[in-house]
PDB file of N, CA and C in Angstrom:
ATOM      1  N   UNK A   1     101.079 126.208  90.234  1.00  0.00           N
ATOM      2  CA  UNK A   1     101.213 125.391  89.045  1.00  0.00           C
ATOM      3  C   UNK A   1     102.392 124.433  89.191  1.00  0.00           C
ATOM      4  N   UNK A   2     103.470 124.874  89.467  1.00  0.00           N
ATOM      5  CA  UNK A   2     104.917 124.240  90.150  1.00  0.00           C
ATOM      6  C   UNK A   2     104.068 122.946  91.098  1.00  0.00           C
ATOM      7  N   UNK A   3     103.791 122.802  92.038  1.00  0.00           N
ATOM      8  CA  UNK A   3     103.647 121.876  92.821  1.00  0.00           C
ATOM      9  C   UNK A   3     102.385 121.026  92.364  1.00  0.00           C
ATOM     10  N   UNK A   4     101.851 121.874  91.349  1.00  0.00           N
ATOM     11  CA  UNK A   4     101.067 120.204  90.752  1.00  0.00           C
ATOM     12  C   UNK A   4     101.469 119.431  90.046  1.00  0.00           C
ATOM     13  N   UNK A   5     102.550 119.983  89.472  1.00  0.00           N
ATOM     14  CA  UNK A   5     103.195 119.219  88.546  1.00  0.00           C
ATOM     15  C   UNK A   5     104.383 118.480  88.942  1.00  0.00           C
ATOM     16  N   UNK A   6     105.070 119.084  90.494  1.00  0.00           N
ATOM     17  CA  UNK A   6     105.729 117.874  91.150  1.00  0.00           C
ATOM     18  C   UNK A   6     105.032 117.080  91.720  1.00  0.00           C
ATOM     19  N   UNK A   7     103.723 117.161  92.254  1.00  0.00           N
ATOM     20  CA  UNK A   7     103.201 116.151  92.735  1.00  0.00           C
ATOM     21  C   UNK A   7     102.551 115.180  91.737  1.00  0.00           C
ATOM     22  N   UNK A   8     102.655 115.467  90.502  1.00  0.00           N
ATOM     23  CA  UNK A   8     101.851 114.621  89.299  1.00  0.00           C
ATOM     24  C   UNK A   8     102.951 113.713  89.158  1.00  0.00           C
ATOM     25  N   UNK A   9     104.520 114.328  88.802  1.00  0.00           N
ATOM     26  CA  UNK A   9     105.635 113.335  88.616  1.00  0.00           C
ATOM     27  C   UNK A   9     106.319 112.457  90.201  1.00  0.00           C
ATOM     28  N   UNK A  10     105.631 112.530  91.388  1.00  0.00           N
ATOM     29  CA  UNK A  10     106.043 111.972  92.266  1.00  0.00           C
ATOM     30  C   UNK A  10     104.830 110.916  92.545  1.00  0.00           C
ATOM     31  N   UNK A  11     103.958 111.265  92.077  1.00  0.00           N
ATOM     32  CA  UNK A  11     102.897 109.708  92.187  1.00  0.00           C
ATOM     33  C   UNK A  11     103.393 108.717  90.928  1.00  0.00           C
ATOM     34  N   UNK A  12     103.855 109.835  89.723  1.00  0.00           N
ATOM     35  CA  UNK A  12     103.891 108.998  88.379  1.00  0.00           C
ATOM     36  C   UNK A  12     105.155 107.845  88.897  1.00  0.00           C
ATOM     37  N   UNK A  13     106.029 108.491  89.772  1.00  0.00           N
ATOM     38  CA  UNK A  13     107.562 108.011  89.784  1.00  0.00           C
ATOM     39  C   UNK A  13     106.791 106.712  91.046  1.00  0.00           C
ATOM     40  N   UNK A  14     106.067 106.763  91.724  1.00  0.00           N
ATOM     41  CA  UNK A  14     106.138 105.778  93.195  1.00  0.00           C
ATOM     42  C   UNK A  14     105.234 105.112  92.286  1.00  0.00           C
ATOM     43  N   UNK A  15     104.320 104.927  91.350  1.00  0.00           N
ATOM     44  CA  UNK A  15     103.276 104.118  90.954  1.00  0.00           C
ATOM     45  C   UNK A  15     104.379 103.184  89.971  1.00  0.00           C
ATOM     46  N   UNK A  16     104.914 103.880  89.443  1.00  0.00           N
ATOM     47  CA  UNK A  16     105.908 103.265  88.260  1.00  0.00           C
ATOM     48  C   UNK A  16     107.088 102.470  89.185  1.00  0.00           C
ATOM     49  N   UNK A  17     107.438 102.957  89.887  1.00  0.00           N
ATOM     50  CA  UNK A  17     109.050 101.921  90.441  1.00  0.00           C
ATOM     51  C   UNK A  17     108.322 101.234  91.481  1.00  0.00           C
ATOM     52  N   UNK A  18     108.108 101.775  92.964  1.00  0.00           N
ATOM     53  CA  UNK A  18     107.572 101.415  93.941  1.00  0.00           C
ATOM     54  C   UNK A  18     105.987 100.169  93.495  1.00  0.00           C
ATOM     55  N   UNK A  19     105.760 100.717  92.907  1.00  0.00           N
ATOM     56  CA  UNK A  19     104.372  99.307  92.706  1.00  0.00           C
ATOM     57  C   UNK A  19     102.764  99.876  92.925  1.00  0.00           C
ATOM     58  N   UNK A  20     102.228  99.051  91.981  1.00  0.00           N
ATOM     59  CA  UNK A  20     100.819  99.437  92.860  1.00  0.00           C
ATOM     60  C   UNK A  20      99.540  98.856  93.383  1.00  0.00           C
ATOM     61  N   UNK A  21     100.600  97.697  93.666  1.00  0.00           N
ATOM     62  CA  UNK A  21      99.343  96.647  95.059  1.00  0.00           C
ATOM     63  C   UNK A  21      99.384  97.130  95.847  1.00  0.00           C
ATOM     64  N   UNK A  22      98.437  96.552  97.064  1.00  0.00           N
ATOM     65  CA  UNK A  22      97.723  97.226  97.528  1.00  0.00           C
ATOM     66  C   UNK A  22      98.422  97.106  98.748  1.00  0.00           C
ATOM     67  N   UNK A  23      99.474  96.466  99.373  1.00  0.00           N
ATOM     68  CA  UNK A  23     100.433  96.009 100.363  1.00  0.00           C
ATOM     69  C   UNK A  23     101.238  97.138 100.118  1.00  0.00           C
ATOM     70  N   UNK A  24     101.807  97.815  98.869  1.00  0.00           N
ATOM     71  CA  UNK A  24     102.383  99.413  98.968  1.00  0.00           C
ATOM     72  C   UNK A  24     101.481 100.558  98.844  1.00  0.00           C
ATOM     73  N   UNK A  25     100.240 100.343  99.636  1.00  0.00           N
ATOM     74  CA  UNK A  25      99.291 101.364  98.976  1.00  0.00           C
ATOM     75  C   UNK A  25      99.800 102.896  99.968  1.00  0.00           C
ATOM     76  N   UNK A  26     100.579 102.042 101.371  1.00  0.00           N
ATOM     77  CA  UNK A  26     101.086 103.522 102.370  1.00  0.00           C
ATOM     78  C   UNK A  26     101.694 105.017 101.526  1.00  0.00           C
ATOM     79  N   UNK A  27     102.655 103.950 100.647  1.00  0.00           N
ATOM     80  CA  UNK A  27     103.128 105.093 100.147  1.00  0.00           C
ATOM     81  C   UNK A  27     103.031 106.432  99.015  1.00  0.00           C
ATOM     82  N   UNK A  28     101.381 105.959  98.590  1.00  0.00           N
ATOM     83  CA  UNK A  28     100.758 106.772  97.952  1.00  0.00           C
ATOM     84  C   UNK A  28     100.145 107.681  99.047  1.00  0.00           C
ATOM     85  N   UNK A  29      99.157 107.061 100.162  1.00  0.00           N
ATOM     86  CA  UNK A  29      98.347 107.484 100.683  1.00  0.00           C
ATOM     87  C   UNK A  29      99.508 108.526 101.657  1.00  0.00           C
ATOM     88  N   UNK A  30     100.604 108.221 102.264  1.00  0.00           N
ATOM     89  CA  UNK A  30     101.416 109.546 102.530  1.00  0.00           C
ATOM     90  C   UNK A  30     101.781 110.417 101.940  1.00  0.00           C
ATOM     91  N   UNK A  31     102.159 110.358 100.741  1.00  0.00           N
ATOM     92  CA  UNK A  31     102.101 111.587  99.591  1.00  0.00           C
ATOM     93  C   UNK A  31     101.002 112.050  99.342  1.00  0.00           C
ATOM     94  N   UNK A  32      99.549 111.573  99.384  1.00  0.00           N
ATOM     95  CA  UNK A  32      98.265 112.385  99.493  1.00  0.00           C
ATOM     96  C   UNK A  32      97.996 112.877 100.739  1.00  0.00           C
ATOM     97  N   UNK A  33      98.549 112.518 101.906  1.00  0.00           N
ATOM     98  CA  UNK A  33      98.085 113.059 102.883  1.00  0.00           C
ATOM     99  C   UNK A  33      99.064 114.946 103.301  1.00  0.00           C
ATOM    100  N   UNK A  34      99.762 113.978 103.069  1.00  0.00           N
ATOM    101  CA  UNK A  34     101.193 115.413 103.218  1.00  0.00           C
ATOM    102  C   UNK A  34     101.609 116.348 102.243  1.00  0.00           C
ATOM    103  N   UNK A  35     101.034 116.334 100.943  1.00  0.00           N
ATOM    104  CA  UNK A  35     101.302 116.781  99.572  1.00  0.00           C
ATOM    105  C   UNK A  35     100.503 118.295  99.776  1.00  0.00           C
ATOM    106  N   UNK A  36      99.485 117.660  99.983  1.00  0.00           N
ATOM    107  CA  UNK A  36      98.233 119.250  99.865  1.00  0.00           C
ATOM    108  C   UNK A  36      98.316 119.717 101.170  1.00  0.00           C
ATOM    109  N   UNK A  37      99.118 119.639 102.197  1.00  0.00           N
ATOM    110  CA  UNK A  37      99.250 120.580 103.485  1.00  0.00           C
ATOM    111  C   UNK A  37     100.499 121.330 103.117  1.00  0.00           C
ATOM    112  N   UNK A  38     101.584 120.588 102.799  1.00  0.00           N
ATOM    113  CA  UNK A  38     102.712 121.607 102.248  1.00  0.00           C
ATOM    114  C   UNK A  38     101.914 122.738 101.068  1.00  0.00           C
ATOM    115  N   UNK A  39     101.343 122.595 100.101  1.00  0.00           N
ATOM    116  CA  UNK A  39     100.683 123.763  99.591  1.00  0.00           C
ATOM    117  C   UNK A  39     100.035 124.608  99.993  1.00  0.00           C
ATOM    118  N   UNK A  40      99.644 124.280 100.999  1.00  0.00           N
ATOM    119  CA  UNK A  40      98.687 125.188 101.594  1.00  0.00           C
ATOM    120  C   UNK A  40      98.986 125.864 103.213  1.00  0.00           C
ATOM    121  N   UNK A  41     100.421 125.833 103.143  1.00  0.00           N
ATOM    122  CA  UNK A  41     101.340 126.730 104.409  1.00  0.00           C
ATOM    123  C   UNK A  41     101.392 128.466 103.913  1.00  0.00           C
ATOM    124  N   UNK A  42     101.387 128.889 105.044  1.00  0.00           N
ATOM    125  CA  UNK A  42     101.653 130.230 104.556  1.00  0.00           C
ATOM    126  C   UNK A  42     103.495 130.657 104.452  1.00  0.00           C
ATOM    127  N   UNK A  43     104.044 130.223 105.059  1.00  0.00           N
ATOM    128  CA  UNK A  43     105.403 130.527 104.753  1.00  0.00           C
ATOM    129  C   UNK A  43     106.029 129.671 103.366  1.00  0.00           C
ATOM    130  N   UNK A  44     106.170 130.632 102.714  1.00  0.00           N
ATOM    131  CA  UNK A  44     106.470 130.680 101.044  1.00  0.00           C
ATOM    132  C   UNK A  44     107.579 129.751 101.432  1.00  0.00           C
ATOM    133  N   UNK A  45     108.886 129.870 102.489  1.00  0.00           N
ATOM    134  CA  UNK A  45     109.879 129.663 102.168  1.00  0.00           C
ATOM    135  C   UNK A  45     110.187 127.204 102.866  1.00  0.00           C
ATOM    136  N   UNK A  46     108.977 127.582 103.331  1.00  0.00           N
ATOM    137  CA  UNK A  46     108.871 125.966 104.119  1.00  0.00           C
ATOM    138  C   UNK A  46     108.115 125.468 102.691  1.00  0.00           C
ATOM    139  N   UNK A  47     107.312 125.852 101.888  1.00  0.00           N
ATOM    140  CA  UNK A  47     106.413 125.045 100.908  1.00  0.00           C
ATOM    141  C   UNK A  47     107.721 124.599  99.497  1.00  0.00           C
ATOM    142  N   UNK A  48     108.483 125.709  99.501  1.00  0.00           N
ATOM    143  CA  UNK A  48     109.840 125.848  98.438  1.00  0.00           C
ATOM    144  C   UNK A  48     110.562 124.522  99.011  1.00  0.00           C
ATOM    145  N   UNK A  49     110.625 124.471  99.683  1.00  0.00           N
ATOM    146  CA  UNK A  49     111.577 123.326 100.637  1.00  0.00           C
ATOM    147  C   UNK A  49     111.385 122.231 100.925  1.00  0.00           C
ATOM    148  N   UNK A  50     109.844 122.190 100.426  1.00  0.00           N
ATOM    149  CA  UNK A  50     108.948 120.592 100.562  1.00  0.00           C
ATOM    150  C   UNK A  50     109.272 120.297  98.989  1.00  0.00           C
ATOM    151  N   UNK A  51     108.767 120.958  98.131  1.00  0.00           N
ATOM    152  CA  UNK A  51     108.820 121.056  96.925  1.00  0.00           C
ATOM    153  C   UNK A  51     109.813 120.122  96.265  1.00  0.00           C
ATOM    154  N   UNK A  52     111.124 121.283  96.993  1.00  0.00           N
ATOM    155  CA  UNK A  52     112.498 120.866  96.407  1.00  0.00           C
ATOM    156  C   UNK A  52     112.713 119.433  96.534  1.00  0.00           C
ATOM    157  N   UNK A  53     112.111 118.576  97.966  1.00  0.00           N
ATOM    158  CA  UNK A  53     112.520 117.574  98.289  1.00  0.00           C
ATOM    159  C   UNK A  53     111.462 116.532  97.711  1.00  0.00           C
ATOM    160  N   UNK A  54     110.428 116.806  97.556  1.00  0.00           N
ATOM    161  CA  UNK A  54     109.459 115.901  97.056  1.00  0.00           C
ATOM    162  C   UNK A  54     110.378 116.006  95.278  1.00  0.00           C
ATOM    163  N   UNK A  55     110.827 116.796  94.624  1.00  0.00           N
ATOM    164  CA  UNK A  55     111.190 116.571  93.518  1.00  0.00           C
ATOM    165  C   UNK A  55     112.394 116.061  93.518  1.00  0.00           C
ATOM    166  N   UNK A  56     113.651 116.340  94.525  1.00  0.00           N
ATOM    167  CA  UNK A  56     114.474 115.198  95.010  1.00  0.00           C
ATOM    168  C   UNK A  56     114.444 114.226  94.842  1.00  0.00           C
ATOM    169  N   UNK A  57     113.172 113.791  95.591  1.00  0.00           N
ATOM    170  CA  UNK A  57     112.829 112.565  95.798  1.00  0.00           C
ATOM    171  C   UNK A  57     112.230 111.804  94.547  1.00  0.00           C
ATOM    172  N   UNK A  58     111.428 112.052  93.773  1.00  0.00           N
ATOM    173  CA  UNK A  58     111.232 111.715  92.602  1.00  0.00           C
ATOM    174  C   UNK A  58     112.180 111.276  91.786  1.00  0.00           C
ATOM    175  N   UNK A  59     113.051 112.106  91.706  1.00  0.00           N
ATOM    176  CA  UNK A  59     114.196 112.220  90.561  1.00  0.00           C
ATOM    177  C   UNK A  59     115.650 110.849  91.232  1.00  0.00           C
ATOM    178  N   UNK A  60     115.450 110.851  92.699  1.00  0.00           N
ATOM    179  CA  UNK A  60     116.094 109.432  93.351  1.00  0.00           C
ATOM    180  C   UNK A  60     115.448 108.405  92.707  1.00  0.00           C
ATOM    181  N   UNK A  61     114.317 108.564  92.605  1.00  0.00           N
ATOM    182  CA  UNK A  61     113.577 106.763  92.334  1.00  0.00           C
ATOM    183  C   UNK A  61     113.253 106.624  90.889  1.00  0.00           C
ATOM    184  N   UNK A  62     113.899 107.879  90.282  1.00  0.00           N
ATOM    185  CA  UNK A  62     114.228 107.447  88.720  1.00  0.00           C
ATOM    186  C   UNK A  62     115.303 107.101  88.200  1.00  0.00           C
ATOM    187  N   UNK A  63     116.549 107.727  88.992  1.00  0.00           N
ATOM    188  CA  UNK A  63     117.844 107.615  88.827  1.00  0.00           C
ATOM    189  C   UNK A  63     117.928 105.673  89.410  1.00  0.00           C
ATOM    190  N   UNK A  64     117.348 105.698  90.870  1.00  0.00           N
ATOM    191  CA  UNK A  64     117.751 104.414  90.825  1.00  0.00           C
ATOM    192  C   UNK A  64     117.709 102.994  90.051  1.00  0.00           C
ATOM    193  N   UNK A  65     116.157 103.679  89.865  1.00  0.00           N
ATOM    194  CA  UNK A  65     115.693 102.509  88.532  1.00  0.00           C
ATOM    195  C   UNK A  65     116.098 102.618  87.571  1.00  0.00           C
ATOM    196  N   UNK A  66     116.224 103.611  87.204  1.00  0.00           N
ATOM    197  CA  UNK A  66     117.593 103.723  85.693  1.00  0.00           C
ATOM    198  C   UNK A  66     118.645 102.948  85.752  1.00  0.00           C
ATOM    199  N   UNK A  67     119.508 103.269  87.062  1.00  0.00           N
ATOM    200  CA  UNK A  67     120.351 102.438  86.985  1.00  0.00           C
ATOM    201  C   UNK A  67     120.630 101.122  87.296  1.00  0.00           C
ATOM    202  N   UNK A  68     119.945 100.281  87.851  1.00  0.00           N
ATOM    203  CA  UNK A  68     119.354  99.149  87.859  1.00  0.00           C
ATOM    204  C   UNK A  68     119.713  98.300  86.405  1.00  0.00           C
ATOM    205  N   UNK A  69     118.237  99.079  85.679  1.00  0.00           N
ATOM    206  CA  UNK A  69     118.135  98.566  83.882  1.00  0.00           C
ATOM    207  C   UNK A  69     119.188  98.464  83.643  1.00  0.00           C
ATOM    208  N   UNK A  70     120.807  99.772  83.798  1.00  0.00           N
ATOM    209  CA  UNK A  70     121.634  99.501  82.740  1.00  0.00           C
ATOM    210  C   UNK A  70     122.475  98.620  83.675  1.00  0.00           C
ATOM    211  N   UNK A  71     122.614  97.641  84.650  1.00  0.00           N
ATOM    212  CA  UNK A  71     123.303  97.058  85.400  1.00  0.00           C
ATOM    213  C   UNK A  71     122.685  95.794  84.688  1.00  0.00           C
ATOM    214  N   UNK A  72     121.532  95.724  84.806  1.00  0.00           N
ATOM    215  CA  UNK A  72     120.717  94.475  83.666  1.00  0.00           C
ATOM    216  C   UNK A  72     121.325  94.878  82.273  1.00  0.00           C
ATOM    217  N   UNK A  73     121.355  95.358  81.801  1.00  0.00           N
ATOM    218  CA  UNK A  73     121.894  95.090  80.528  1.00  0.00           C
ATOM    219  C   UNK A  73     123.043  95.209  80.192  1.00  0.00           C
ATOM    220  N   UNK A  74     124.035  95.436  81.120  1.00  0.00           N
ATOM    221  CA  UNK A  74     125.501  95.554  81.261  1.00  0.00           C
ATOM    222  C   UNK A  74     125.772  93.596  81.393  1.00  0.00           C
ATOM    223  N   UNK A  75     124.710  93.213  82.105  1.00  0.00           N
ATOM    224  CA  UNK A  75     125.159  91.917  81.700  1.00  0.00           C
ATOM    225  C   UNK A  75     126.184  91.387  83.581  1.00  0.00           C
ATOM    226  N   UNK A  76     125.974  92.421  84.492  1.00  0.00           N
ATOM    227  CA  UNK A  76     126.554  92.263  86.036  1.00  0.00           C
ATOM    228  C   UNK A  76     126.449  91.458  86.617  1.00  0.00           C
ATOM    229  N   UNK A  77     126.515  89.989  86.562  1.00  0.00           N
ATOM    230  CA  UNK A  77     126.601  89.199  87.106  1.00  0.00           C
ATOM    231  C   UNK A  77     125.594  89.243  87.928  1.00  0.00           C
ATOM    232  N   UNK A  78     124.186  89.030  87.513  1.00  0.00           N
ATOM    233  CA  UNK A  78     122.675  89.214  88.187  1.00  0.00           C
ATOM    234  C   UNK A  78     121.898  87.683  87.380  1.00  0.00           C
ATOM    235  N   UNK A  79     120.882  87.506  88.095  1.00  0.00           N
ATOM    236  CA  UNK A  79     120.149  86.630  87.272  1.00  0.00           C
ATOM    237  C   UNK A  79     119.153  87.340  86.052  1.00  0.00           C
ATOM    238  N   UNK A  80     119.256  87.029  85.314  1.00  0.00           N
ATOM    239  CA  UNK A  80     118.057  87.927  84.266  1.00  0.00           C
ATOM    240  C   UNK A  80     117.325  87.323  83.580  1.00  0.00           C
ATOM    241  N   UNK A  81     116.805  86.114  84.548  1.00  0.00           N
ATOM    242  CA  UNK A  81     115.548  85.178  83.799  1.00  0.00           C
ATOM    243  C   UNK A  81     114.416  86.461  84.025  1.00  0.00           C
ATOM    244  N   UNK A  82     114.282  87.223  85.548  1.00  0.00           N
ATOM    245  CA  UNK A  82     113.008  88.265  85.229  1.00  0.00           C
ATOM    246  C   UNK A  82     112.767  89.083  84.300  1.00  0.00           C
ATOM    247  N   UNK A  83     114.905  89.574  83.906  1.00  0.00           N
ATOM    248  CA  UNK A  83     114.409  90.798  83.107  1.00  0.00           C
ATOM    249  C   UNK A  83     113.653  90.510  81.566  1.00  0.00           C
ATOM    250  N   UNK A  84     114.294  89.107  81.573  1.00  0.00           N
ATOM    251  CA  UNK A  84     114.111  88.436  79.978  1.00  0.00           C
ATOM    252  C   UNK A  84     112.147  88.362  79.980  1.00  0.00           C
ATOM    253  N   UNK A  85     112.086  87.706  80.994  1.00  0.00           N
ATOM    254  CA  UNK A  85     110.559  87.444  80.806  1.00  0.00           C
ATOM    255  C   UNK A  85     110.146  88.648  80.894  1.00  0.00           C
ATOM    256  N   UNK A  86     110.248  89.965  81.917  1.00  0.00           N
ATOM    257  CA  UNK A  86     109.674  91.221  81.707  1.00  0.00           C
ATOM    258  C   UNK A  86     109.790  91.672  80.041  1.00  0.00           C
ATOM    259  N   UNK A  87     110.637  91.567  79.128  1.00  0.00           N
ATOM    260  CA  UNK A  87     111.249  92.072  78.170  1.00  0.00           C
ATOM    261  C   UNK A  87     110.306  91.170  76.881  1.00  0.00           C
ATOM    262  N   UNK A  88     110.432  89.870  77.376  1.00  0.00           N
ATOM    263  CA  UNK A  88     109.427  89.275  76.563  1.00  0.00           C
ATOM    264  C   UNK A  88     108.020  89.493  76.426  1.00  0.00           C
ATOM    265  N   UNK A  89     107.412  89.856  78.017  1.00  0.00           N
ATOM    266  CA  UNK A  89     105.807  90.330  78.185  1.00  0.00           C
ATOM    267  C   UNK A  89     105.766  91.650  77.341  1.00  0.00           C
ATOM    268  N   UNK A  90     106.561  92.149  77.344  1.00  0.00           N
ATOM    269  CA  UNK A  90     106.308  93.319  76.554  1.00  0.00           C
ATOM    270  C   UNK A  90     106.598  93.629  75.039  1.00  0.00           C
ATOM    271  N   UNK A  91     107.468  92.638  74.655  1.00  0.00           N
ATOM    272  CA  UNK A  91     106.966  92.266  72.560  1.00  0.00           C
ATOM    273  C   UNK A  91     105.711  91.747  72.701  1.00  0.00           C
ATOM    274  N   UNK A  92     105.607  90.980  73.499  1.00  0.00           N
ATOM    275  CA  UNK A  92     104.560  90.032  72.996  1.00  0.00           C
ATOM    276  C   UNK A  92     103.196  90.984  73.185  1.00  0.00           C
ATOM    277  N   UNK A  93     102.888  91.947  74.289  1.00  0.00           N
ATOM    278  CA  UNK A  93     102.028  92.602  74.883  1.00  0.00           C
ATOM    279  C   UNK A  93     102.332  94.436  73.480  1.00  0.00           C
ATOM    280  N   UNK A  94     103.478  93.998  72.492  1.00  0.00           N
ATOM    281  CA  UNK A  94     103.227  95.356  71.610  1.00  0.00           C
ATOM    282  C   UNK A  94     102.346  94.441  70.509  1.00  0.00           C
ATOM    283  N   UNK A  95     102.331  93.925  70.442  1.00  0.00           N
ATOM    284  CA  UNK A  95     101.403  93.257  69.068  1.00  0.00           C
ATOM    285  C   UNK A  95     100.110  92.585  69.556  1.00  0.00           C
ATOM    286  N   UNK A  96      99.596  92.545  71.032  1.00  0.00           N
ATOM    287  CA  UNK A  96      98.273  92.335  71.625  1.00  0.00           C
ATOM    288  C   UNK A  96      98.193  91.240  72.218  1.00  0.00           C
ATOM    289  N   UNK A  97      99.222  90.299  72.361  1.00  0.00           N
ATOM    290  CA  UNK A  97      99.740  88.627  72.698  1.00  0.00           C
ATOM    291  C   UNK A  97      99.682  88.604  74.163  1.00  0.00           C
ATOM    292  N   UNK A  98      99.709  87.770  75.360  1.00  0.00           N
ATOM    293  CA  UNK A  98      99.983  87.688  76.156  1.00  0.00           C
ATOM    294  C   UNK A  98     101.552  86.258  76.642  1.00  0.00           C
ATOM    295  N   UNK A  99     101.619  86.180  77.399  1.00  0.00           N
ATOM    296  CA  UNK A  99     102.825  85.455  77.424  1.00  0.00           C
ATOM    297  C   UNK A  99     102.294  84.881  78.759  1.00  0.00           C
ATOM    298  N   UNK A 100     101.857  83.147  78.164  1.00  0.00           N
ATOM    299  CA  UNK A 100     101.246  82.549  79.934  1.00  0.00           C
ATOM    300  C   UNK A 100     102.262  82.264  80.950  1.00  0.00           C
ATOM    301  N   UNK A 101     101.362  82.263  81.979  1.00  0.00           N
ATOM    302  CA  UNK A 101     102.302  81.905  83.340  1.00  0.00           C
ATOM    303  C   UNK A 101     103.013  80.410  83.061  1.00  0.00           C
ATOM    304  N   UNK A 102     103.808  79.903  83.397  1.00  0.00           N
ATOM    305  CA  UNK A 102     104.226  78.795  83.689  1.00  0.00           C
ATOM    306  C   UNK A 102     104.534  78.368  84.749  1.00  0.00           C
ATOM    307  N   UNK A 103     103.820  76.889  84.986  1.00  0.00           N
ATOM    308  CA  UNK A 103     103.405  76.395  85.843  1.00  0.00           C
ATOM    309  C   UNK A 103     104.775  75.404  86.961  1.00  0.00           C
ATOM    310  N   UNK A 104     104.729  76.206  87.957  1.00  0.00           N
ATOM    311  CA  UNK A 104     105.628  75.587  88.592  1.00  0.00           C
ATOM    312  C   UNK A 104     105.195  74.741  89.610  1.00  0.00           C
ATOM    313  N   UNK A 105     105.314  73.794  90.322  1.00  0.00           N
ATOM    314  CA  UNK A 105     104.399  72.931  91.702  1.00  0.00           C
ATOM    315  C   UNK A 105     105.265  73.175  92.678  1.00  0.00           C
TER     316      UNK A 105
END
């Protein structure tokens, strides 16, 4: 039960930060390839140890992106025309709106 549920929050965490075109599709398809062989080892104490690190690892690529956001909103001397427009697609996308591309040549 343990390792489905780290492997549910380690696709949730690489789909969410990492991306999900199809140019990062490796890094799903290595977590499906390698995910269900660590479960299915017989030494209890090597599957504990994949575990630990696949949830490691998860919990890195939340922390990083966490801290990212509050470096964006700390205001760090970054550009934040993306974060603004990310921030805008998403009022506009809570009330059903879209927010068009603008056209650059």
């Amino acid at each position: 039960m343990q390792a489905a549920k780290v492997y549910r929050h380690l696709l949730k965490a690489v789909k969410k930060h990492i991306g999900k075109e199809e140019y990062k599709r490796h890094f799903r398809d290595f977590i499906t390839q390698v995910f269900p062989k660590s479960s299915a080892l017989s030494d209890p104490l090597a599957t504990q140890q994949k575990l630990n690190l696949a949830h490691d690892y998860t919990f890195l690529l939340n922390s990083v992106h966490h801290q990212k956001d509050l470096l964006f909103s700390y205001n760090i001397a970054v550009d934040r025309s993306d974060e603004m427009k990310r921030l805008l697609g998403k009022s506009a996308a809570s009330v059903g709106l879209k927010i068009p591309d603008v056209y650059q040549p």
